[in-house]
N, C-alpha and C. Protein backbone atom coordinates (compact mmCIF):
# COMPACT_ATOMS: atom_id res chain seq x y z
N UNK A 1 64.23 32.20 47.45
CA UNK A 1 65.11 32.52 48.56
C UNK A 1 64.52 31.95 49.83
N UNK A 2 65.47 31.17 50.52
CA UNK A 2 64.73 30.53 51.51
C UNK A 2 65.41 31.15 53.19
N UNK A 3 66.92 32.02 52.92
CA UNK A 3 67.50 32.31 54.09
C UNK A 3 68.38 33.75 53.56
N UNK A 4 68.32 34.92 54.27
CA UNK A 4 68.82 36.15 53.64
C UNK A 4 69.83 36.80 54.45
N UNK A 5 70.30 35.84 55.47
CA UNK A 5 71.55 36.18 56.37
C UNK A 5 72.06 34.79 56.58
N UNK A 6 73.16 35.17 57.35
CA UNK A 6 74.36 34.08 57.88
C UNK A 6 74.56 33.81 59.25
N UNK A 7 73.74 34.69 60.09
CA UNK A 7 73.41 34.20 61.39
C UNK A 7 73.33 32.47 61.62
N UNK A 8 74.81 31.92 62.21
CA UNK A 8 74.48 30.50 62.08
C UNK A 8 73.21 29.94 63.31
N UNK A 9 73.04 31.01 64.56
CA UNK A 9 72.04 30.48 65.16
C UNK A 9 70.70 30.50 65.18
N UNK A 10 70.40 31.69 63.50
CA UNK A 10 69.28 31.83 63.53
C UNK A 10 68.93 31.08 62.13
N UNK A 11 69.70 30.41 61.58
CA UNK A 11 69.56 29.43 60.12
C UNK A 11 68.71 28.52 60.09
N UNK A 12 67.69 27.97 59.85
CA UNK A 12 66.99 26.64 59.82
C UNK A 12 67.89 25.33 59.68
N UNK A 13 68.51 24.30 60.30
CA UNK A 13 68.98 23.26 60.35
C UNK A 13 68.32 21.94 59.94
N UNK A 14 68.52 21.27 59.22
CA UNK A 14 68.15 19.79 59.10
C UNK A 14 69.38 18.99 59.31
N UNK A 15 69.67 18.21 60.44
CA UNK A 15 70.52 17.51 60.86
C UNK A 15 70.43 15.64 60.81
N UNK A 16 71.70 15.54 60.24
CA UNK A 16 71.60 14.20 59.27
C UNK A 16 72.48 13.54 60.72
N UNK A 17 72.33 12.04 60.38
CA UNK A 17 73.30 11.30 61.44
C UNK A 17 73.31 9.83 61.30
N UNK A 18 74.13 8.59 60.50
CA UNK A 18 73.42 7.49 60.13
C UNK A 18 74.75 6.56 60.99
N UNK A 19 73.95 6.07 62.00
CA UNK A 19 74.91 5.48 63.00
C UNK A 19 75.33 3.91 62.19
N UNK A 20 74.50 3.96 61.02
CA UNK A 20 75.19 1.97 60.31
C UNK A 20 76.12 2.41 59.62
N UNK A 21 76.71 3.48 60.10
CA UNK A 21 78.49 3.63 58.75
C UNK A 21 79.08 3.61 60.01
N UNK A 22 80.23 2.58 59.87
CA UNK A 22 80.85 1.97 60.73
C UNK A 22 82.39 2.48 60.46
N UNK A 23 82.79 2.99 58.81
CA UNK A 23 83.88 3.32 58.89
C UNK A 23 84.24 4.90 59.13
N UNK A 24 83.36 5.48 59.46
CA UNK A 24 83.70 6.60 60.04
C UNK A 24 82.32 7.50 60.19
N UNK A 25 82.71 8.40 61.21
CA UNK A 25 80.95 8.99 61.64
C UNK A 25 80.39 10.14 61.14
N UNK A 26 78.89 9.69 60.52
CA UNK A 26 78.20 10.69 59.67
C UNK A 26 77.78 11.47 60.75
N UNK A 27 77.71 12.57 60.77
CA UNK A 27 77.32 13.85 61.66
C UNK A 27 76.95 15.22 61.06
N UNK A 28 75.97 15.43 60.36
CA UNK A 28 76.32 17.15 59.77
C UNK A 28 75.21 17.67 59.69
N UNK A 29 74.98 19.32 59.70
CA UNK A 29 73.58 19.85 59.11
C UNK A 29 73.85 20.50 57.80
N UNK A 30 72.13 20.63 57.43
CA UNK A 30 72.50 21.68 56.37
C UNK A 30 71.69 22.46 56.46
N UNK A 31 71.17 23.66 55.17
CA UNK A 31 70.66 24.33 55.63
C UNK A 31 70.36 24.87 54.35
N UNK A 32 68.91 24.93 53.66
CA UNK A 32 68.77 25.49 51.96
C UNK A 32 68.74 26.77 52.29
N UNK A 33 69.72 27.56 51.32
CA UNK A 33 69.73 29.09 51.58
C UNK A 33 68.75 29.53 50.36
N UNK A 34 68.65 28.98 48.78
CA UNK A 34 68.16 29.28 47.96
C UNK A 34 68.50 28.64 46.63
N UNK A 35 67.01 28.28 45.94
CA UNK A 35 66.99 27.96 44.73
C UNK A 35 66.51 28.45 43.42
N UNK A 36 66.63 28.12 42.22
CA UNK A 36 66.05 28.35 41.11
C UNK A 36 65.75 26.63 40.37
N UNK A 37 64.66 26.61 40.85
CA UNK A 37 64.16 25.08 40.16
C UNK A 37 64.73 25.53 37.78
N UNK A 38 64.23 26.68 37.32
CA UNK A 38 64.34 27.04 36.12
C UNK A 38 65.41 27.18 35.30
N UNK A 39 66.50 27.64 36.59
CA UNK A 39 68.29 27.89 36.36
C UNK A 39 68.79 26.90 36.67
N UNK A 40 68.47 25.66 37.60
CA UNK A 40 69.00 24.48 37.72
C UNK A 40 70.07 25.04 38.81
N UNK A 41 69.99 25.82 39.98
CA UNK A 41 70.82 26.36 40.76
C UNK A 41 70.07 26.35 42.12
N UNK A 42 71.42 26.02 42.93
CA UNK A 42 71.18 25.74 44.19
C UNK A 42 72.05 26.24 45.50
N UNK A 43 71.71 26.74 46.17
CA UNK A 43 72.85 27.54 47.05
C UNK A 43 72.72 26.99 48.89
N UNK A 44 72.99 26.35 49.44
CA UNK A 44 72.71 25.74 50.83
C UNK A 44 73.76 26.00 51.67
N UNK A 45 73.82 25.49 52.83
CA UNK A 45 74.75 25.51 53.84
C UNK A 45 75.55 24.24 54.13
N UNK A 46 76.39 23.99 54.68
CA UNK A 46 76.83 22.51 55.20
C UNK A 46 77.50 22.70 56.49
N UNK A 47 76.98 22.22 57.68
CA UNK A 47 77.90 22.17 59.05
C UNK A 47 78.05 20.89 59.43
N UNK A 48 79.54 20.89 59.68
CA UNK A 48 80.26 19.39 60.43
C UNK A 48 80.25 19.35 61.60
N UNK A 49 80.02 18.57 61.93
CA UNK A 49 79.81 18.10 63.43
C UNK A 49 81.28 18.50 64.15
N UNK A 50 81.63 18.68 65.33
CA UNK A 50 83.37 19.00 65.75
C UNK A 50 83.08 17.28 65.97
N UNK A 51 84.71 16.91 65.98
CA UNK A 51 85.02 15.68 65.79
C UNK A 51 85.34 14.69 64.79
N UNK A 52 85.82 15.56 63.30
CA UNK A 52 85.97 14.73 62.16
C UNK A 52 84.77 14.29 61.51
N UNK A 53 83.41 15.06 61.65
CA UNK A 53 82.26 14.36 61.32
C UNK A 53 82.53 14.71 59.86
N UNK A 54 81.76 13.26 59.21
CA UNK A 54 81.59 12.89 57.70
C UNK A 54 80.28 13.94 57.20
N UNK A 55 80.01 14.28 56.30
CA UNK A 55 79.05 14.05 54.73
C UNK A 55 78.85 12.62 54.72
N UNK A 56 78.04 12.12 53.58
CA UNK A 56 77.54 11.15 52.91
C UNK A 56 79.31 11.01 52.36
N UNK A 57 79.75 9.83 51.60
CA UNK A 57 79.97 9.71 50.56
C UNK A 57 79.57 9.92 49.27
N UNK A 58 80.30 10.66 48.17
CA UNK A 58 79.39 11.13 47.30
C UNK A 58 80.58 11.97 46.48
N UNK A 59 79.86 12.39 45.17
CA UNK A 59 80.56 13.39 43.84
C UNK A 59 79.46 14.10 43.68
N UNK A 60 79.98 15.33 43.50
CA UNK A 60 79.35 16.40 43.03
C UNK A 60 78.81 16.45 41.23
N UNK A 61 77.74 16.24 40.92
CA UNK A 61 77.50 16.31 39.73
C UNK A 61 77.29 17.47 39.01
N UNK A 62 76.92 18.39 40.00
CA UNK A 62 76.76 20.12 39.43
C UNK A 62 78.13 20.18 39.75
N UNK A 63 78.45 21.40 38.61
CA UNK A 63 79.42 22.33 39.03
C UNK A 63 79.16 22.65 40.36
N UNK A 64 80.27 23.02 41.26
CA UNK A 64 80.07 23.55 42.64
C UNK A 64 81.31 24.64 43.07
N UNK A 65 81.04 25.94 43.70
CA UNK A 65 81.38 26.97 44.42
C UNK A 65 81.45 26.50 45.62
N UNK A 66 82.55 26.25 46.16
CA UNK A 66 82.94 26.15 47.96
C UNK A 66 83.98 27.19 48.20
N UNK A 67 82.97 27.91 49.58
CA UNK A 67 83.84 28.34 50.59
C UNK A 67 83.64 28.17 51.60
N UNK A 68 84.85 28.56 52.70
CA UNK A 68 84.53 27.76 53.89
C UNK A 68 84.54 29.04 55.03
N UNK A 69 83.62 29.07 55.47
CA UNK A 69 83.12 30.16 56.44
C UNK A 69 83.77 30.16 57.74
N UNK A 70 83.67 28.72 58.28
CA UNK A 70 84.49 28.93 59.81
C UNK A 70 85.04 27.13 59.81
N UNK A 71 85.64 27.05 60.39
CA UNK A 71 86.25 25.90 61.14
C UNK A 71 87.17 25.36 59.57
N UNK A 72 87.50 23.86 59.52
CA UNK A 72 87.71 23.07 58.03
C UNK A 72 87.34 22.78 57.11
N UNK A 73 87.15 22.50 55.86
CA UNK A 73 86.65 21.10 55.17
C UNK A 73 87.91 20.23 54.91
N UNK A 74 88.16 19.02 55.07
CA UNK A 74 88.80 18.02 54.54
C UNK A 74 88.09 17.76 53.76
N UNK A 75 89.07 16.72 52.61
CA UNK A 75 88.26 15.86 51.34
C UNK A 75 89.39 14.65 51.11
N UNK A 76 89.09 13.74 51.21
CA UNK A 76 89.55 12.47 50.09
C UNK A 76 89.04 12.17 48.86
N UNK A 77 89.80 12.46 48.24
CA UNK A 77 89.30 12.28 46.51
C UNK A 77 90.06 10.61 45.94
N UNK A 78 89.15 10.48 45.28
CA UNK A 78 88.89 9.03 45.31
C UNK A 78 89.77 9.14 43.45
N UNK A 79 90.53 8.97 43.25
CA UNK A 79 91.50 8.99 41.88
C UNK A 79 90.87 7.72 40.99
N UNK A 80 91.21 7.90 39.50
CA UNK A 80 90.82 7.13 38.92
C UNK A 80 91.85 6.16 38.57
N UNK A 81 92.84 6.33 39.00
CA UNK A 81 93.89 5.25 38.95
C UNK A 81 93.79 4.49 40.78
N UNK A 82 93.16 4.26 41.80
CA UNK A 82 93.00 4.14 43.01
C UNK A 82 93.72 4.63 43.56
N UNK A 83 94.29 6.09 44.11
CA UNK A 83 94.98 5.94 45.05
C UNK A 83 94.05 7.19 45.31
N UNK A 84 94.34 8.06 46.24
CA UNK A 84 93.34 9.30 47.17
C UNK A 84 94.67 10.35 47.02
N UNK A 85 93.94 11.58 47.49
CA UNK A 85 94.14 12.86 47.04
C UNK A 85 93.75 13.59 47.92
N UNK A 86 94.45 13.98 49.39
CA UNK A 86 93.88 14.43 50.35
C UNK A 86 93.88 16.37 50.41
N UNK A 87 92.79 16.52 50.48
CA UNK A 87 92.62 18.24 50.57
C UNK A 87 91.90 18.90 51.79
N UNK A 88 92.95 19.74 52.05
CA UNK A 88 92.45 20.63 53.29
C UNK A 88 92.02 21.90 53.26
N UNK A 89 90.87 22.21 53.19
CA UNK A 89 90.60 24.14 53.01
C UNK A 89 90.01 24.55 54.78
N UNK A 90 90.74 25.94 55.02
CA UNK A 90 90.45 26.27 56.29
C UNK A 90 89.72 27.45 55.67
N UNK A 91 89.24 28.17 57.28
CA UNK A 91 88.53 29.47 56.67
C UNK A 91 89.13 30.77 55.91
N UNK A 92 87.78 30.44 55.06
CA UNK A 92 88.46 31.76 53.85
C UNK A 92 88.61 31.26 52.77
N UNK A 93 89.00 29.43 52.47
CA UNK A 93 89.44 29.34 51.42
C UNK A 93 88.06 29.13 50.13
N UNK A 94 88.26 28.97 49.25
CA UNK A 94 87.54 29.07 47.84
C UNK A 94 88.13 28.33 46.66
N UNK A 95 86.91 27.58 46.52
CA UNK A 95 87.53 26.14 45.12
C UNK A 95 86.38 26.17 44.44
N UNK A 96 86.32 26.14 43.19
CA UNK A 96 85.52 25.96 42.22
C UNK A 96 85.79 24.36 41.54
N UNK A 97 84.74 23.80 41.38
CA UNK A 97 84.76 22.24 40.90
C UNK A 97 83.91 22.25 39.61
N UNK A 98 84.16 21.52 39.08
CA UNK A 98 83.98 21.60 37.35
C UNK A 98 82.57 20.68 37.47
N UNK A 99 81.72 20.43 36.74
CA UNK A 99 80.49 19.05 36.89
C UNK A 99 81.30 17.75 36.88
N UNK A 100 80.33 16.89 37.03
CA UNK A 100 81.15 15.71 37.19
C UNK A 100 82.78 15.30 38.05
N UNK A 101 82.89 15.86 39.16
CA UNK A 101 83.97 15.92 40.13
C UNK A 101 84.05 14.12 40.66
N UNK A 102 85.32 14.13 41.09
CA UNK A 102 85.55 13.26 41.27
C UNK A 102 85.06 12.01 43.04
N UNK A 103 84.74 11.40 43.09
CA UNK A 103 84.00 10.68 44.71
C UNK A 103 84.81 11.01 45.04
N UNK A 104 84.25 11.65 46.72
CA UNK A 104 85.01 11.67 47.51
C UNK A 104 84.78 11.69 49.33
N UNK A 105 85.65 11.47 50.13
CA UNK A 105 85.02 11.53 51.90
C UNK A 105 84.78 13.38 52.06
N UNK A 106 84.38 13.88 52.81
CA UNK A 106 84.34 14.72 53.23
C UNK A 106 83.84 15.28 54.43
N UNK A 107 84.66 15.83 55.10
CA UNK A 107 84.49 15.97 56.37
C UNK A 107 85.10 17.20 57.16
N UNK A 108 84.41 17.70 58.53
CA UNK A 108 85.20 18.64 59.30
C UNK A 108 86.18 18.51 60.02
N UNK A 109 87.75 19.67 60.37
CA UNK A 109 88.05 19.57 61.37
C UNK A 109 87.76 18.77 62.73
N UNK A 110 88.65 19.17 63.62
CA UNK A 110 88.22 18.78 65.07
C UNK A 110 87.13 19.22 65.46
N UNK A 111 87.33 20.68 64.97
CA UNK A 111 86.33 21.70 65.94
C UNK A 111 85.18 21.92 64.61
N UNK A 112 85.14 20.82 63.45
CA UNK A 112 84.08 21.21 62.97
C UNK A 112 84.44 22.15 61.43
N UNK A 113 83.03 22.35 61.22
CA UNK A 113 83.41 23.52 59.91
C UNK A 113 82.35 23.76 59.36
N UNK A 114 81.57 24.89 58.44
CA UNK A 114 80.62 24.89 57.74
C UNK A 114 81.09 25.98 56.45
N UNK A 115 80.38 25.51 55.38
CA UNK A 115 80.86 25.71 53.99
C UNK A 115 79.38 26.37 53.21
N UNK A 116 79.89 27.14 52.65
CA UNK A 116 78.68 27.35 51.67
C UNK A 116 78.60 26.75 50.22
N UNK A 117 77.80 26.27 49.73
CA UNK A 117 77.87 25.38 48.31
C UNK A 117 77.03 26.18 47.43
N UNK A 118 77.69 26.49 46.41
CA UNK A 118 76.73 27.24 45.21
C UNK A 118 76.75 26.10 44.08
N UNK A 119 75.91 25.92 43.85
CA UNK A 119 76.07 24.37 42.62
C UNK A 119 75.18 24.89 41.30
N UNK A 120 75.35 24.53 40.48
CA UNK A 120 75.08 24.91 38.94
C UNK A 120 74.90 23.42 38.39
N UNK A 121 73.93 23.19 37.42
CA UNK A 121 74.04 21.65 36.97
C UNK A 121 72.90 22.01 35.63
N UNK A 122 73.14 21.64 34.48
CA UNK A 122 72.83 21.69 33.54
C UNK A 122 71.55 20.92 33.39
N UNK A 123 71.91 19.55 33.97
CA UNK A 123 70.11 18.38 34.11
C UNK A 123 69.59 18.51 35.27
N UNK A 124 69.95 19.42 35.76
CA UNK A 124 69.05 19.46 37.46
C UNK A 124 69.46 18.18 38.30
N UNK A 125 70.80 17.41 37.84
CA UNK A 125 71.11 16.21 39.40
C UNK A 125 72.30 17.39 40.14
N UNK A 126 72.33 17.10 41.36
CA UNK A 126 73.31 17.69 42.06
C UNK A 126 74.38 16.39 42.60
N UNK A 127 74.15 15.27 43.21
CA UNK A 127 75.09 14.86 43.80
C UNK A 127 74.82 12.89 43.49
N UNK A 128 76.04 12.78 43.31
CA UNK A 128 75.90 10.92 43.30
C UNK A 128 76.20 10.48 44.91
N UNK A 129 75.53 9.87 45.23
CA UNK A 129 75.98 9.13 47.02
C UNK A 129 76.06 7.61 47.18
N UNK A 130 77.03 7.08 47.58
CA UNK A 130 77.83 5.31 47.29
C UNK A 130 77.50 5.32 48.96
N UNK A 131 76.70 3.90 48.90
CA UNK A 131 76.93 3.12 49.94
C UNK A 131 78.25 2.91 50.71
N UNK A 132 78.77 2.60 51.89
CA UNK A 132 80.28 2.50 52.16
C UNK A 132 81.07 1.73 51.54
N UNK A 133 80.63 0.58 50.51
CA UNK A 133 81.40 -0.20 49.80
C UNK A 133 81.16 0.28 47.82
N UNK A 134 80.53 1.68 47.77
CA UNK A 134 80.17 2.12 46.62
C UNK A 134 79.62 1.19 45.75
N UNK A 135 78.83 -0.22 45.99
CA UNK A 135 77.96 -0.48 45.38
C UNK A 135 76.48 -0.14 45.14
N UNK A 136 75.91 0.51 46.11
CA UNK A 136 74.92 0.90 45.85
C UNK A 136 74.91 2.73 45.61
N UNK A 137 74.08 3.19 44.88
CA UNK A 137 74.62 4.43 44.50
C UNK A 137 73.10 5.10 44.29
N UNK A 138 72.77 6.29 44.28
CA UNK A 138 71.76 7.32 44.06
C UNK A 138 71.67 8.72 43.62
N UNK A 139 71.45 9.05 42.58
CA UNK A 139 71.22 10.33 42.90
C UNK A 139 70.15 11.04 42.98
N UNK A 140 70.76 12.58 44.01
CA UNK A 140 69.98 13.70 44.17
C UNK A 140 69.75 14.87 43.12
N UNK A 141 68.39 15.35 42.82
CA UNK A 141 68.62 16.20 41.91
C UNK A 141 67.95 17.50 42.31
N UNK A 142 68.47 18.98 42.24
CA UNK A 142 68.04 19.88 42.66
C UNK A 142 66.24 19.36 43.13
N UNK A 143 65.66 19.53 42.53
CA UNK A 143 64.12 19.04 42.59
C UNK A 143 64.22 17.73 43.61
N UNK A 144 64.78 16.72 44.25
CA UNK A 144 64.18 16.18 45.02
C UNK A 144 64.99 16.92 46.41
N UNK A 145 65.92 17.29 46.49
CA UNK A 145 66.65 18.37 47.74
C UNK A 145 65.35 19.13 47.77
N UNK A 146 64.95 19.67 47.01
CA UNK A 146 64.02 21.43 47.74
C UNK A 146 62.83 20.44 48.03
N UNK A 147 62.20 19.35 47.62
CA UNK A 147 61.10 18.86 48.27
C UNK A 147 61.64 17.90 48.97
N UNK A 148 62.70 17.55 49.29
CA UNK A 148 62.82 16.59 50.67
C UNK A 148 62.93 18.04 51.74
N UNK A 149 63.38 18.84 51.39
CA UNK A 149 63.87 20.40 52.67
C UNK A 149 62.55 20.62 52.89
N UNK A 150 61.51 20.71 51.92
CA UNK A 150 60.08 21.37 52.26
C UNK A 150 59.00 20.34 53.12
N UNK A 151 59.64 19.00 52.88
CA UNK A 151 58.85 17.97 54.29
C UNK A 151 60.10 17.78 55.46
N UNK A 152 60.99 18.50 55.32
CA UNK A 152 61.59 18.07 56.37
C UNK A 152 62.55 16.70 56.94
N UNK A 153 62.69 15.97 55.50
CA UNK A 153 63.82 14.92 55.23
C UNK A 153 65.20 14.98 54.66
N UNK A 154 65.71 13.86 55.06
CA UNK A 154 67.14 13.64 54.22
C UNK A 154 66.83 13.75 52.82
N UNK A 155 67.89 14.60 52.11
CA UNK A 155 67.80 14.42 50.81
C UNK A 155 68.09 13.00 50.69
N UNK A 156 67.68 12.74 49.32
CA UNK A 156 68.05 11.32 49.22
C UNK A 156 67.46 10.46 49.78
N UNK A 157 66.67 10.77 50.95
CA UNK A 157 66.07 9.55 51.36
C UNK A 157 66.32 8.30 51.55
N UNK A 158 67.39 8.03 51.94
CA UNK A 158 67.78 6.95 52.01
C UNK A 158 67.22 6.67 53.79
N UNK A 159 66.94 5.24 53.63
CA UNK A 159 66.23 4.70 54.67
C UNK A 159 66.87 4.90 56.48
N UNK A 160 68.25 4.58 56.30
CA UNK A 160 68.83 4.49 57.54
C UNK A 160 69.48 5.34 57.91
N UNK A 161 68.92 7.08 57.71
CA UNK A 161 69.14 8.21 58.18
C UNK A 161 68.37 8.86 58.96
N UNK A 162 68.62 9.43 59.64
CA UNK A 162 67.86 9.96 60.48
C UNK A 162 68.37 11.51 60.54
N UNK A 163 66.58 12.42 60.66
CA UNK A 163 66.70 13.80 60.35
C UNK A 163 66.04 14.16 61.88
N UNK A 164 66.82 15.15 61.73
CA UNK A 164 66.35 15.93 63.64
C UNK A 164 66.47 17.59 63.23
């Protein structure tokens, strides 16, 4: 257990921001609420920037529990026949996603939004993340999230992010 309330101003933040995505702006924090490295379970925070701020690009590889605490989440779901699948949850709402979910954008409202993620994953990966043209691709797996959170980096590590 790494956080035992919901006080958003008293939460620990790691704030992501990668100004070389040009097609729309990464802006968000998060925040590890709690893990089980043994159960392959992971429970964190996610806040959007106000202004339509992005997530990474990316699919959920754990099963995942979303609800949305205050403000939006939008999603573009990326179809396997190409066309998108646009979804809006405001506060209150609740979606359960199966493993292996489909790519997608994701992002806040105007005024923003933060979500809680409960994720479940059988091999310990949590998330696939595509470059803006989805050729380059990575994944995160419970185990490198709780030791990128415990030095204080982007999960994922990817080079041209920056953590504050």
């Amino acid at each position: 257990m790494h956080h035992n309330n919901f006080n958003f101003d008293q939460v620990e933040w790691l704030r992501i921001v990668d100004v070389s995505c040009k097609d729309y702006k990464i802006d968000f924090k998060y925040s590890l609420l709690g893990y089980d490295l043994k159960l392959n379970r992971l429970d964190m925070l996610l806040n959007y920037a106000p202004g339509n701020s992005h997530c990474r690009r990316h699919r959920h590889i754990a099963s995942t529990m979303t609800i949305v605490l205050e403000g939006e989440q939008h999603l573009t779901e990326f179809q396997a026949n190409g066309s998108t699948k646009k979804i809006v949850r405001k506060k209150g709402d609740y979606a359960l996603a199966e493993c292996d979910a489909l790519p997608h954008n994701e992002h806040g409202g105007l005024n923003g939004g933060t979500v809680i993620l409960s994720l479940f994953s059988p091999d310990g990966n949590l998330f696939e993340y595509f470059d803006d043209k989805s050729d380059d691709r990575w994944i995160v797996s419970i185990e490198d999230f709780v030791n990128n959170w415990k030095k204080g980096v982007t999960y994922g590590g990817k080079p041209n992010m920056i953590s504050k």
